[in-house]
PDB file of N, CA and C in Angstrom:
ATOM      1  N   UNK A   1      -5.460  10.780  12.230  1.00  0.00           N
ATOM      2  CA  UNK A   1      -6.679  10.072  12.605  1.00  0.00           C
ATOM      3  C   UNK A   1      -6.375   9.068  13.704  1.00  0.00           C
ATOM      4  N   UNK A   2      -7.452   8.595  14.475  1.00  0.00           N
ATOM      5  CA  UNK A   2      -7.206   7.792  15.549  1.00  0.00           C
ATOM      6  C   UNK A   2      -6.989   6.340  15.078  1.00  0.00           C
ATOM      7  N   UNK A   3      -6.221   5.414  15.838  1.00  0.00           N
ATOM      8  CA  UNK A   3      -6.176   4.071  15.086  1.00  0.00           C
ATOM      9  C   UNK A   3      -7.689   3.493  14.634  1.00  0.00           C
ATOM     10  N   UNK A   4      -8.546   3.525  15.568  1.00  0.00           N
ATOM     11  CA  UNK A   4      -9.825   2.515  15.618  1.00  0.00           C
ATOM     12  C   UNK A   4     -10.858   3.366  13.864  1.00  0.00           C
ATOM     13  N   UNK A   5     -10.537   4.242  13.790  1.00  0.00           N
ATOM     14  CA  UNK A   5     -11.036   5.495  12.768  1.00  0.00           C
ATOM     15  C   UNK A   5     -10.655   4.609  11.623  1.00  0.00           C
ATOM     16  N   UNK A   6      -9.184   4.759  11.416  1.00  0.00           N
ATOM     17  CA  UNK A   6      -8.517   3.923  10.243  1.00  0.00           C
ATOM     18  C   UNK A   6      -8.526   2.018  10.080  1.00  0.00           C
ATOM     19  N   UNK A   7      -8.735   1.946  11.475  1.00  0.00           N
ATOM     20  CA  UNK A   7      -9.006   0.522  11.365  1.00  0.00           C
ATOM     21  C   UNK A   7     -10.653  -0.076  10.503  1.00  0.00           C
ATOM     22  N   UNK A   8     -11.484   1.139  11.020  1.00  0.00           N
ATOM     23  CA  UNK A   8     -13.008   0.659  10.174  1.00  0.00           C
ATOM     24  C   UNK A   8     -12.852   1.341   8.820  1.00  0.00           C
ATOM     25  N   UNK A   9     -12.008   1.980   8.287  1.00  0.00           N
ATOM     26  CA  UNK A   9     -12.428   2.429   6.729  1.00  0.00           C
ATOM     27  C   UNK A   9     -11.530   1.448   6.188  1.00  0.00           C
ATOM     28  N   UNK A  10     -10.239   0.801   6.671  1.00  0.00           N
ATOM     29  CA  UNK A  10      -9.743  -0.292   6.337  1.00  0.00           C
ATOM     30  C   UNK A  10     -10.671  -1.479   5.818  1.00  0.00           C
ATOM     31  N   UNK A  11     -11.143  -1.559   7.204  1.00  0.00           N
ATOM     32  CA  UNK A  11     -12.529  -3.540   7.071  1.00  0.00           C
ATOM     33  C   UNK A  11     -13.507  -3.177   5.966  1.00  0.00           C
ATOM     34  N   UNK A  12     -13.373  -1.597   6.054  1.00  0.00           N
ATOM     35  CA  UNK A  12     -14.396  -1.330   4.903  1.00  0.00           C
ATOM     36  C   UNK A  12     -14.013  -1.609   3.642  1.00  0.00           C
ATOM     37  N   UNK A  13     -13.386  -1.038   3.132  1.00  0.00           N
ATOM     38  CA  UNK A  13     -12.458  -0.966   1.927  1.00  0.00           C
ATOM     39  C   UNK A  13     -11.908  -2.356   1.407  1.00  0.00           C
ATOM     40  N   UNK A  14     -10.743  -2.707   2.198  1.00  0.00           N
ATOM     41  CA  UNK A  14      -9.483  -3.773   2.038  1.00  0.00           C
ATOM     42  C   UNK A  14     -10.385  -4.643   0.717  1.00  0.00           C
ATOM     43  N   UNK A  15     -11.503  -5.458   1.513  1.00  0.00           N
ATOM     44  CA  UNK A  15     -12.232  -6.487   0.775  1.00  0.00           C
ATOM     45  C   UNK A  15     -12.619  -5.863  -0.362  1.00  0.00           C
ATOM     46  N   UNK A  16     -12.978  -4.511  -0.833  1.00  0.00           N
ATOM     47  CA  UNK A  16     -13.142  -4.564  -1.891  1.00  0.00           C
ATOM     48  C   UNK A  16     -12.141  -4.289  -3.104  1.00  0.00           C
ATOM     49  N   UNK A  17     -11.071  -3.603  -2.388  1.00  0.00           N
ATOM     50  CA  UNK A  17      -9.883  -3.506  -3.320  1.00  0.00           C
ATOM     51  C   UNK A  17      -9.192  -4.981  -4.012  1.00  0.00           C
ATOM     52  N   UNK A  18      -9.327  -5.974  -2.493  1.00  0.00           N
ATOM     53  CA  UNK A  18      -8.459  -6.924  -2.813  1.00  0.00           C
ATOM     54  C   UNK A  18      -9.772  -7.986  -4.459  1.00  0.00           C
ATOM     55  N   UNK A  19     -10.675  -7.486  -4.181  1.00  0.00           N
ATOM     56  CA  UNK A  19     -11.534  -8.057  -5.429  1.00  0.00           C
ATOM     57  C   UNK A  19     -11.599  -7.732  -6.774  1.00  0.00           C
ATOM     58  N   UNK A  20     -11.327  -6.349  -6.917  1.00  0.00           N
ATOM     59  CA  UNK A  20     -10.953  -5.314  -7.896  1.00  0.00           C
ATOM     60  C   UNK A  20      -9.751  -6.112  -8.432  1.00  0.00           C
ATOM     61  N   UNK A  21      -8.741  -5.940  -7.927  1.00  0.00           N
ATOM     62  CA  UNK A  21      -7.151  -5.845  -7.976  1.00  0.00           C
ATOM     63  C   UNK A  21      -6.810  -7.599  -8.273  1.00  0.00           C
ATOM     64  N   UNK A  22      -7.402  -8.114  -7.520  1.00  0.00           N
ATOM     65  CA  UNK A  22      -6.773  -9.856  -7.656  1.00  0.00           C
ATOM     66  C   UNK A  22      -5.907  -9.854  -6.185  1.00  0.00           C
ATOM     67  N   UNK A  23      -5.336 -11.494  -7.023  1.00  0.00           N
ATOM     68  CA  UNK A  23      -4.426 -11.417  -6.168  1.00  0.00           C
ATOM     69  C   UNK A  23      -3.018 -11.882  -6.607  1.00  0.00           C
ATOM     70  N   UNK A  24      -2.066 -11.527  -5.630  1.00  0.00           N
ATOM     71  CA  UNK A  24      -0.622 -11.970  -6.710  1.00  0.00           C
ATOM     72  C   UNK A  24      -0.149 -12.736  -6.771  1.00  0.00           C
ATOM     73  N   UNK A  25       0.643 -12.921  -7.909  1.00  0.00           N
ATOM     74  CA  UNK A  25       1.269 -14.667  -8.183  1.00  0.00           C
ATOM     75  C   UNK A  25       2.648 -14.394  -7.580  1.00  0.00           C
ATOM     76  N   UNK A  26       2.944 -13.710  -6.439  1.00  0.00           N
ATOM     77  CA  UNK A  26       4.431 -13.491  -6.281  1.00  0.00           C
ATOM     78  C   UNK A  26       3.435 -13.978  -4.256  1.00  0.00           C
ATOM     79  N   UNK A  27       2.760 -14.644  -3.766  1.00  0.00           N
ATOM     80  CA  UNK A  27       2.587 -14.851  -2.353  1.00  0.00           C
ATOM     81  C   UNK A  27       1.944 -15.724  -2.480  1.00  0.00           C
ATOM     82  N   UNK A  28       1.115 -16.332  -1.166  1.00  0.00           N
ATOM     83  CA  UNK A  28       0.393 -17.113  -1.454  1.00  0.00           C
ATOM     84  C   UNK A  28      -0.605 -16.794  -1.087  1.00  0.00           C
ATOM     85  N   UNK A  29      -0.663 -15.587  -0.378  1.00  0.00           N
ATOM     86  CA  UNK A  29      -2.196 -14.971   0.798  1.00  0.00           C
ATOM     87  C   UNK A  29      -2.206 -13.506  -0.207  1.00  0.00           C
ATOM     88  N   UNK A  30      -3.501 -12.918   0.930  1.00  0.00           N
ATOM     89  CA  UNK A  30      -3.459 -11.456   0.954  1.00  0.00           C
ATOM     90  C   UNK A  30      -2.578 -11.187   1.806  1.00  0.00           C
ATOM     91  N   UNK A  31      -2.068 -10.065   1.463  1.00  0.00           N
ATOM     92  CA  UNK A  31      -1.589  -9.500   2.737  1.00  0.00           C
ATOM     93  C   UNK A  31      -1.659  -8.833   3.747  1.00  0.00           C
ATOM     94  N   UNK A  32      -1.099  -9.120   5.141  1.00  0.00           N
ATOM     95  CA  UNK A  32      -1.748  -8.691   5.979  1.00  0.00           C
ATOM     96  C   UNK A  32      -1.247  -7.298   6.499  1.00  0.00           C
ATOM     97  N   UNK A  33      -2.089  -6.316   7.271  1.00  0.00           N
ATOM     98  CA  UNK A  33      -2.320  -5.497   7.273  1.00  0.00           C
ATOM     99  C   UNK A  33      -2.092  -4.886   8.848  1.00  0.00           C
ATOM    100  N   UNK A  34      -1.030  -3.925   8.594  1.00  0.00           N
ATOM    101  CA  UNK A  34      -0.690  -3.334  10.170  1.00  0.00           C
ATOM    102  C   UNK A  34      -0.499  -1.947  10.648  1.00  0.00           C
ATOM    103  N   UNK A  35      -0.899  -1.792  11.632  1.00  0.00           N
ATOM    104  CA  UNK A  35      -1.141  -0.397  11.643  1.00  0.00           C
ATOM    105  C   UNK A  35      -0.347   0.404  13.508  1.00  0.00           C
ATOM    106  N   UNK A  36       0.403   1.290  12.216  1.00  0.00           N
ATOM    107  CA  UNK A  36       1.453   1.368  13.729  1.00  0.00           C
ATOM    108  C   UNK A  36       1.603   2.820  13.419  1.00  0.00           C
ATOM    109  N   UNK A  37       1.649   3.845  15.279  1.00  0.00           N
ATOM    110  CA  UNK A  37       1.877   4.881  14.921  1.00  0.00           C
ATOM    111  C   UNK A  37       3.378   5.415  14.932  1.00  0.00           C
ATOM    112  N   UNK A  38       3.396   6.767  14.495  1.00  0.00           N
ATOM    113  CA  UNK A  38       4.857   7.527  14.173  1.00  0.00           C
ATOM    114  C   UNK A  38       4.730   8.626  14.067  1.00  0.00           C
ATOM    115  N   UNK A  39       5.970   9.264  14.883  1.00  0.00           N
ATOM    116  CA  UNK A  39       6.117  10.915  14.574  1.00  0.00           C
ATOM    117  C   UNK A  39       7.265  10.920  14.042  1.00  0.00           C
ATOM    118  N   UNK A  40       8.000  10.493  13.832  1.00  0.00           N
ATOM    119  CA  UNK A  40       8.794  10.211  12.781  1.00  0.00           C
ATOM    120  C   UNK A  40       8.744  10.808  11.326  1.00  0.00           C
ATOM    121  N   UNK A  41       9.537  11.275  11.098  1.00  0.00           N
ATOM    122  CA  UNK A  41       9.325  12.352   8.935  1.00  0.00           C
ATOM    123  C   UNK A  41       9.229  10.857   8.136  1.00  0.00           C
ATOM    124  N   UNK A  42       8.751  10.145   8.268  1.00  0.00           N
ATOM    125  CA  UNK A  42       8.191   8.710   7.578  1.00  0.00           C
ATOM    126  C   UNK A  42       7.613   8.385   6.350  1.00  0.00           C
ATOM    127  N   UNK A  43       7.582   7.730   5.294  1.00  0.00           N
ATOM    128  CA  UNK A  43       6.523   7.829   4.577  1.00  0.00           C
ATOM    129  C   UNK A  43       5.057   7.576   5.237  1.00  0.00           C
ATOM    130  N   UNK A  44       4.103   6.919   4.425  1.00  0.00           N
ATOM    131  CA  UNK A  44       2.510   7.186   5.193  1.00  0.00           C
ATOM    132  C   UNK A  44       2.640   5.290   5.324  1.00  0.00           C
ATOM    133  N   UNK A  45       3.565   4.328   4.634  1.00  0.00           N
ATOM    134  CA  UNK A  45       2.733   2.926   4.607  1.00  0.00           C
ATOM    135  C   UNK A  45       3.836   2.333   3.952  1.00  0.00           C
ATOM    136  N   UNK A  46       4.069   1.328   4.208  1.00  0.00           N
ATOM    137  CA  UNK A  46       5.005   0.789   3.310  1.00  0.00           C
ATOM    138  C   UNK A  46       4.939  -1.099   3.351  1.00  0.00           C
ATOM    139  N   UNK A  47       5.432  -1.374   2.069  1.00  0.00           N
ATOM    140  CA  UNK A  47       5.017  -2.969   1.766  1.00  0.00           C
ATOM    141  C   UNK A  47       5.852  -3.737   1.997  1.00  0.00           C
ATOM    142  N   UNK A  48       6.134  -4.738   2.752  1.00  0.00           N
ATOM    143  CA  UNK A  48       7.053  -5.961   3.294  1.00  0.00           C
ATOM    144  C   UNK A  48       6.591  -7.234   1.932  1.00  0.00           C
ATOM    145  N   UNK A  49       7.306  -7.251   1.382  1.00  0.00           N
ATOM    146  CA  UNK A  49       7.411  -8.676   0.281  1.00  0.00           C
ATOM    147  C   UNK A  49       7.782  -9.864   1.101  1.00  0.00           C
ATOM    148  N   UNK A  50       8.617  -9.775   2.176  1.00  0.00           N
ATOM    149  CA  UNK A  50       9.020 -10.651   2.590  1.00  0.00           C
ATOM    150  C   UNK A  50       8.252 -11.805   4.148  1.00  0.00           C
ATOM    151  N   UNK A  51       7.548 -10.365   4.297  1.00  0.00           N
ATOM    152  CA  UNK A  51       6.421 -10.868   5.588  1.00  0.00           C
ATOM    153  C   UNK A  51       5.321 -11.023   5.050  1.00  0.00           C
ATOM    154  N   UNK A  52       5.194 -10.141   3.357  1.00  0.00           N
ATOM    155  CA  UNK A  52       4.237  -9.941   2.798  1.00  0.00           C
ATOM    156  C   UNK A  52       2.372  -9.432   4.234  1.00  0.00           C
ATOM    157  N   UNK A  53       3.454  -7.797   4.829  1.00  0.00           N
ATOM    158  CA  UNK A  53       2.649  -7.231   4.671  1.00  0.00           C
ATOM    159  C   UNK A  53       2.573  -5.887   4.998  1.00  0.00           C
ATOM    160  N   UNK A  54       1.383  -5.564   4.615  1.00  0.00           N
ATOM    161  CA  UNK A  54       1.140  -3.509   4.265  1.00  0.00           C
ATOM    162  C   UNK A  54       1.573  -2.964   5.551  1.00  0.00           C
ATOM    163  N   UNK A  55       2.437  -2.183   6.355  1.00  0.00           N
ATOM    164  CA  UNK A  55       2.030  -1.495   7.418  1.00  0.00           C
ATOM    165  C   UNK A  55       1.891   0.157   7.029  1.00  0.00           C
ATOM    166  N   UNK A  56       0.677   0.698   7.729  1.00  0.00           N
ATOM    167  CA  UNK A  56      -0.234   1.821   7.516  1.00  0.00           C
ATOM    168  C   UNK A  56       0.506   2.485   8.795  1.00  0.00           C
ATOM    169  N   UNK A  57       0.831   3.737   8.400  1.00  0.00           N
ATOM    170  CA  UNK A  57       1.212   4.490   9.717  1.00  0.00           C
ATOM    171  C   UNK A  57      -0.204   5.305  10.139  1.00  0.00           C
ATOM    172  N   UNK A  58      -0.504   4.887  11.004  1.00  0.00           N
ATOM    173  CA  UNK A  58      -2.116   6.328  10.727  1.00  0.00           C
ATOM    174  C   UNK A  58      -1.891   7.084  10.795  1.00  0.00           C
ATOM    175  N   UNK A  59      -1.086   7.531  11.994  1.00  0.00           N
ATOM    176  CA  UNK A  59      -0.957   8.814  12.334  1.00  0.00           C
ATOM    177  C   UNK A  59      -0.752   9.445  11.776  1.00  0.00           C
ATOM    178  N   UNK A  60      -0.118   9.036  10.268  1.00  0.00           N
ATOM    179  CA  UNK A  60      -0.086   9.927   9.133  1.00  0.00           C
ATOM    180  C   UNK A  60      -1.534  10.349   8.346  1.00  0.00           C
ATOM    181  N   UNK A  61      -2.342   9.633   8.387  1.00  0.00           N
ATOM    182  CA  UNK A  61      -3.774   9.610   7.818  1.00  0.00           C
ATOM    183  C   UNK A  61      -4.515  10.509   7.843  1.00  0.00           C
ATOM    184  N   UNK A  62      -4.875  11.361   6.973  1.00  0.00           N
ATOM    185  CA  UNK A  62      -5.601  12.495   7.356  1.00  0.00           C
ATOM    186  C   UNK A  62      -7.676  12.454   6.794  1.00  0.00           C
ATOM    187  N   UNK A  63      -7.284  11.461   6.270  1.00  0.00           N
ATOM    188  CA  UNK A  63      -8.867  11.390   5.760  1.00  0.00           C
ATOM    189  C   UNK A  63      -8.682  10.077   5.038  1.00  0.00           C
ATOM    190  N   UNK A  64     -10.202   9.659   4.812  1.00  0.00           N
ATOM    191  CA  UNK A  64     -10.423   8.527   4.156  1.00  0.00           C
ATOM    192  C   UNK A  64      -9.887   7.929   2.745  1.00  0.00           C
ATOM    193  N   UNK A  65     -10.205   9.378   1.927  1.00  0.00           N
ATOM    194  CA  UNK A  65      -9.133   9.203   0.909  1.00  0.00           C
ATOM    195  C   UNK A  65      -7.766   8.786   0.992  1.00  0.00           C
ATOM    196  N   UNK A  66      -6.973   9.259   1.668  1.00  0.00           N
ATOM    197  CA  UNK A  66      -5.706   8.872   2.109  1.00  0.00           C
ATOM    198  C   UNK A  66      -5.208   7.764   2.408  1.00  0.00           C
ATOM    199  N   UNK A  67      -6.380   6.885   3.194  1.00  0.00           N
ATOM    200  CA  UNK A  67      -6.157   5.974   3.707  1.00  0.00           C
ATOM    201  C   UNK A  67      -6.483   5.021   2.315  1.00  0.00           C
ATOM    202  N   UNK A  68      -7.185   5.227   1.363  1.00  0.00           N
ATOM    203  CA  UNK A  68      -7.727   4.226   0.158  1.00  0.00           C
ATOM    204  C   UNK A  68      -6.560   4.906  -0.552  1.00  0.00           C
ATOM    205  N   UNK A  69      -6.312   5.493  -0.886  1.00  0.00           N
ATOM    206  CA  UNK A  69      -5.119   5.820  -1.859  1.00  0.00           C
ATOM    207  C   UNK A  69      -3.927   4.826  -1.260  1.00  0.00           C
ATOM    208  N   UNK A  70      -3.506   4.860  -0.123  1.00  0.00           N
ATOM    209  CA  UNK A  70      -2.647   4.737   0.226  1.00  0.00           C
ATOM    210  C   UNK A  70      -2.544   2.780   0.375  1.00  0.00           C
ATOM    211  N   UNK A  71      -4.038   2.473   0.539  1.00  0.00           N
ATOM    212  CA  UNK A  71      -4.179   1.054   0.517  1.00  0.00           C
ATOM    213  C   UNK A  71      -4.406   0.563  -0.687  1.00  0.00           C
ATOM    214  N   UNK A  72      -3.970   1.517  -2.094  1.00  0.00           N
ATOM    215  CA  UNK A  72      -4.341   0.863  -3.144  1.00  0.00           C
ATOM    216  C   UNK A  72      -2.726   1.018  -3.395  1.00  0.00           C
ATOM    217  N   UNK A  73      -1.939   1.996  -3.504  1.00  0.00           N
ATOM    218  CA  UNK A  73      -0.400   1.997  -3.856  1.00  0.00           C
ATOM    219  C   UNK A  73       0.185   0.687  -3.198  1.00  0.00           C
ATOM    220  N   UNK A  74      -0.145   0.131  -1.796  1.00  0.00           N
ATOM    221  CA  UNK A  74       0.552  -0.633  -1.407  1.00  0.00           C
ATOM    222  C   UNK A  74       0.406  -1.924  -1.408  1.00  0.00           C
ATOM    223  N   UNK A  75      -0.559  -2.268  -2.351  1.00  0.00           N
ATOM    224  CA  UNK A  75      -1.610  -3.190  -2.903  1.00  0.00           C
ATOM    225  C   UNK A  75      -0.979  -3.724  -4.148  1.00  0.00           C
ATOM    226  N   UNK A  76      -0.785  -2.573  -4.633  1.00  0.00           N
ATOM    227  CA  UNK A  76      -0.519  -2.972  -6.083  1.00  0.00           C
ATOM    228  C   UNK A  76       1.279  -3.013  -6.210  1.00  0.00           C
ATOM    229  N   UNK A  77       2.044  -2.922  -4.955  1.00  0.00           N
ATOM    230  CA  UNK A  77       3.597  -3.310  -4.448  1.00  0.00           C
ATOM    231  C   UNK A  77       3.256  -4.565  -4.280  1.00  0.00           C
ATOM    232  N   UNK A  78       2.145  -5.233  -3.493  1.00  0.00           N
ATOM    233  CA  UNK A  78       2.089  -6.242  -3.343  1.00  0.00           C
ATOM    234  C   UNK A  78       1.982  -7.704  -4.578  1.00  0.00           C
ATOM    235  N   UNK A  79       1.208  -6.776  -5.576  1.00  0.00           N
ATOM    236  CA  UNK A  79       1.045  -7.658  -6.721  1.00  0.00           C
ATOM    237  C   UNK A  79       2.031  -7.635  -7.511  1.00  0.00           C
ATOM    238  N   UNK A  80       3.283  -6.947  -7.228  1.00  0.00           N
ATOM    239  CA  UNK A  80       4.530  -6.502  -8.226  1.00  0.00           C
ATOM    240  C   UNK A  80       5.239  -7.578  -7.508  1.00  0.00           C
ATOM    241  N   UNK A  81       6.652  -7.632  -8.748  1.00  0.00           N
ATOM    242  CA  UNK A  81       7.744  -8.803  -8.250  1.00  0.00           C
ATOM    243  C   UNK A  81       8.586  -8.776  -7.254  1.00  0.00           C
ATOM    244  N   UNK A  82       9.043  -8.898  -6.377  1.00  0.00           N
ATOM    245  CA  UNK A  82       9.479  -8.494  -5.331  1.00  0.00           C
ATOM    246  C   UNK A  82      10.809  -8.775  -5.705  1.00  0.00           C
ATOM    247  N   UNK A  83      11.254  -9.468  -6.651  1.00  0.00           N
ATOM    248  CA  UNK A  83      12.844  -9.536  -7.126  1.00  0.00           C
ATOM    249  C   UNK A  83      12.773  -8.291  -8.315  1.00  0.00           C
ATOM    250  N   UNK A  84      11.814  -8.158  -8.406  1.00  0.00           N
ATOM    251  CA  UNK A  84      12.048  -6.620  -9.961  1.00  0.00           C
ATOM    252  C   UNK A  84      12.122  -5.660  -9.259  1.00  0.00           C
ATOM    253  N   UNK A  85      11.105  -5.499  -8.176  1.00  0.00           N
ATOM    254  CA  UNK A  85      11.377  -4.112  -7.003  1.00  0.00           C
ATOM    255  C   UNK A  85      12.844  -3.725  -6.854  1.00  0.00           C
ATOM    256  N   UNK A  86      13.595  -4.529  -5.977  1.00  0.00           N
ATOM    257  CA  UNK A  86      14.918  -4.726  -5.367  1.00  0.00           C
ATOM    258  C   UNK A  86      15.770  -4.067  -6.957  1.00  0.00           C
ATOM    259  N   UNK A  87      15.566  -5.258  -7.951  1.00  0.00           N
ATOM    260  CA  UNK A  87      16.687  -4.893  -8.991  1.00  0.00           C
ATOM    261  C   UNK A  87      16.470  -3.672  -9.489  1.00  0.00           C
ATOM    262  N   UNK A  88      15.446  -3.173  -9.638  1.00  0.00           N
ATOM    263  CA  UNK A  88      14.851  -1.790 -10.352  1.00  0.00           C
ATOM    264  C   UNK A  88      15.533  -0.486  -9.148  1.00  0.00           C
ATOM    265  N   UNK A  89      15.780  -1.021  -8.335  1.00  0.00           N
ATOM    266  CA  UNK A  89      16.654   0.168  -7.311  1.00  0.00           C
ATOM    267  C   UNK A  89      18.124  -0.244  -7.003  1.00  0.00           C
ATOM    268  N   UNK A  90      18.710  -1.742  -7.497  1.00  0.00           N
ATOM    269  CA  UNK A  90      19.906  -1.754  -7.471  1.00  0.00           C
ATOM    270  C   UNK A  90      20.453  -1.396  -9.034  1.00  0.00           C
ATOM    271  N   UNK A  91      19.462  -1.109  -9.858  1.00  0.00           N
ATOM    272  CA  UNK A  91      19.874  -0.258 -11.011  1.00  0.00           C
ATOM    273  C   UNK A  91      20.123   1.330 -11.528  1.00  0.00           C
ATOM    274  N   UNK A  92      19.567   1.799 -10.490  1.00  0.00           N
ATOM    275  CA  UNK A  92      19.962   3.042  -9.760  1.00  0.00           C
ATOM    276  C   UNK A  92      18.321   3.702  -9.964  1.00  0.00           C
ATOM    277  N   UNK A  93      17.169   3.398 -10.191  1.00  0.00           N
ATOM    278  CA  UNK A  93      16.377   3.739  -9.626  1.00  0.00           C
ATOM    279  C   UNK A  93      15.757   4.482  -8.245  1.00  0.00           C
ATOM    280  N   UNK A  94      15.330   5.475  -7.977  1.00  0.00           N
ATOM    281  CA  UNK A  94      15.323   6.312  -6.936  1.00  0.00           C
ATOM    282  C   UNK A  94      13.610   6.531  -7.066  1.00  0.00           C
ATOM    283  N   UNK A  95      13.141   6.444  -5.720  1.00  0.00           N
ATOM    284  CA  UNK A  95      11.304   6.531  -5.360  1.00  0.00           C
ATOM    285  C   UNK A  95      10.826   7.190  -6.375  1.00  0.00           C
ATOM    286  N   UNK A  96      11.134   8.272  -6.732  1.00  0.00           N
ATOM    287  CA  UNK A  96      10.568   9.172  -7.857  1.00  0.00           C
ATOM    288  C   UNK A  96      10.657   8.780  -9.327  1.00  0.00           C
ATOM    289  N   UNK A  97      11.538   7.660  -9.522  1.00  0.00           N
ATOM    290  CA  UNK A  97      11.660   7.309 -10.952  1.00  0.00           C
ATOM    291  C   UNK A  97      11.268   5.762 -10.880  1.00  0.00           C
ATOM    292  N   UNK A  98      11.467   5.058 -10.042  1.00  0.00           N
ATOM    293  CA  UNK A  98      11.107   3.651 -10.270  1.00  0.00           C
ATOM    294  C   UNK A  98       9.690   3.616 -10.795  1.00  0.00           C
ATOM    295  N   UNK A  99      10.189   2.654 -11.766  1.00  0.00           N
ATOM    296  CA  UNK A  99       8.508   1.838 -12.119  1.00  0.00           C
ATOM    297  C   UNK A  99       7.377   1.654 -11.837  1.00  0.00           C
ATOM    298  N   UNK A 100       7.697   0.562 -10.729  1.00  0.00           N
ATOM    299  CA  UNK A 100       7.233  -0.418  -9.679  1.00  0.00           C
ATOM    300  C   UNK A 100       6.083   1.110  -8.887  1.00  0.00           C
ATOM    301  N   UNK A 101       6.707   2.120  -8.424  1.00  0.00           N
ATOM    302  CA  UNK A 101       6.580   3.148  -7.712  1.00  0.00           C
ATOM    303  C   UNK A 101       5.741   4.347  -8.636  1.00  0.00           C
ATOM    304  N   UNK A 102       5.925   4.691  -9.641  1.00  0.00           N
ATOM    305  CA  UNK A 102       4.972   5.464 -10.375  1.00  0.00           C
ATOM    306  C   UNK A 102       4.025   4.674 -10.718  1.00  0.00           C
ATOM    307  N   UNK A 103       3.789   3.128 -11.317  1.00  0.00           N
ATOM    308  CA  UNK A 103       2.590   2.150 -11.187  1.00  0.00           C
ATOM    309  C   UNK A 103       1.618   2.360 -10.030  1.00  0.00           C
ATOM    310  N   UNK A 104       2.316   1.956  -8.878  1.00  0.00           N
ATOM    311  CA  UNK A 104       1.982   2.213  -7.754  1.00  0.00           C
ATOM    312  C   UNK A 104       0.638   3.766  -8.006  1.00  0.00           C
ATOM    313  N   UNK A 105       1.346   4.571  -8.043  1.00  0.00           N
ATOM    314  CA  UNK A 105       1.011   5.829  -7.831  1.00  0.00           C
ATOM    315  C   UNK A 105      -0.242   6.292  -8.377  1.00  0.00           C
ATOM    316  N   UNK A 106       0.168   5.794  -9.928  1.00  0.00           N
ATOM    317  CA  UNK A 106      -0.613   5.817 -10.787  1.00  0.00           C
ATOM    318  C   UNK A 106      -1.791   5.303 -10.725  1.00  0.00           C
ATOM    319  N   UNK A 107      -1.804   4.544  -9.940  1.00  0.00           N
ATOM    320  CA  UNK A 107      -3.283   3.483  -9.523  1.00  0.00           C
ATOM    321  C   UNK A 107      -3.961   4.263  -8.448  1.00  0.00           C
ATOM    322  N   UNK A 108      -3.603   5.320  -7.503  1.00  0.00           N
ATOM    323  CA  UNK A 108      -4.000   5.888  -6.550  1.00  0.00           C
ATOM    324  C   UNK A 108      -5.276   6.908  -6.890  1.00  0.00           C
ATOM    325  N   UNK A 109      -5.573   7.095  -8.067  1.00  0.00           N
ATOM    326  CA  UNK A 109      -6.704   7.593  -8.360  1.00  0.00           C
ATOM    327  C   UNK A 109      -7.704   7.044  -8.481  1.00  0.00           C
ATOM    328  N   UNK A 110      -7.779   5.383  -8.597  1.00  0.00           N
ATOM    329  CA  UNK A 110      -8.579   4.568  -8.437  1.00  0.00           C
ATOM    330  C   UNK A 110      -9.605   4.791  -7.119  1.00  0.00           C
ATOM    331  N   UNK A 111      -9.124   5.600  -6.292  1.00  0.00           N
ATOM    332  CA  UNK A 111      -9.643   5.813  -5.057  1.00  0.00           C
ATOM    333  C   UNK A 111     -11.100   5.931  -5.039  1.00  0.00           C
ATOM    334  N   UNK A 112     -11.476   6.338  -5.765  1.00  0.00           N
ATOM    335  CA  UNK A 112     -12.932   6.798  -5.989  1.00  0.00           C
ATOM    336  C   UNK A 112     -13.643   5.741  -6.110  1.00  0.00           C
ATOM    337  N   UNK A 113     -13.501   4.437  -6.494  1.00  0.00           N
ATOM    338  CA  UNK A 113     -14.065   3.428  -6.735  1.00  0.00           C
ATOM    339  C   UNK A 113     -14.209   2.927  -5.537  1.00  0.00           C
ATOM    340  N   UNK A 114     -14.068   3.283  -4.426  1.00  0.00           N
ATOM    341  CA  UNK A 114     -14.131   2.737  -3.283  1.00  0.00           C
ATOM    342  C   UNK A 114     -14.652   3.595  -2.424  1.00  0.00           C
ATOM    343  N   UNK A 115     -15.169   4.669  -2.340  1.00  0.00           N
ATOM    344  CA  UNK A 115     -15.275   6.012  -1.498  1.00  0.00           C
ATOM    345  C   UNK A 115     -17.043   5.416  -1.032  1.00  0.00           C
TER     346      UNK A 115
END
């Protein structure tokens, strides 16, 4: 999808997820939200704890769903501990088995509540 495409189902959305969801006791803001492209074998988005924020690859984006799925998984990284993240993969945790990451995932059906 084109950036400006993903940028309005974003303004659309964001506000209502972040109302749904809360907000977390691990920042002091929402987080902010960036959107950068890649051809790169990449994942689609990934969460900075430390800048505390989402960046959205679009170019990975193939539809609206995608883009709300994908802004609710990285949403709900955001509301997770950012010292349990780290330890939960220096315990030998791997993307497919971590916690933090099937939570994540698991929330991605929520999508519909936002469509």
């Amino acid at each position: 999808m084109i950036k400006e495409k993903v940028e309005e189902i974003i303004n659309e959305v964001f506000p209502k997820i972040e109302k749904h969801y809360g907000f977390s006791k691990f920042q002091e803001c929402s987080p902010y939200i960036e959107l950068e492209e890649t051809t790169a074998d990449t994942c689609h988005a990934h969460y900075c704890s430390t800048m505390n924020e989402i960046t959205i690859y679009y170019s990975k984006m193939k539809n609206k769903k995608m883009i709300i799925q994908t802004l609710i998984h990285e949403y709900i990284h955001y509301l997770q501990s950012p010292l349990w993240f780290k330890r939960y993969y220096n315990m030998g945790y791997k993307y497919n088995d971590h916690p933090y990451e099937l939570k994540a995932i698991s929330y991605e059906k929520d999508y519909k509540l936002f469509m």
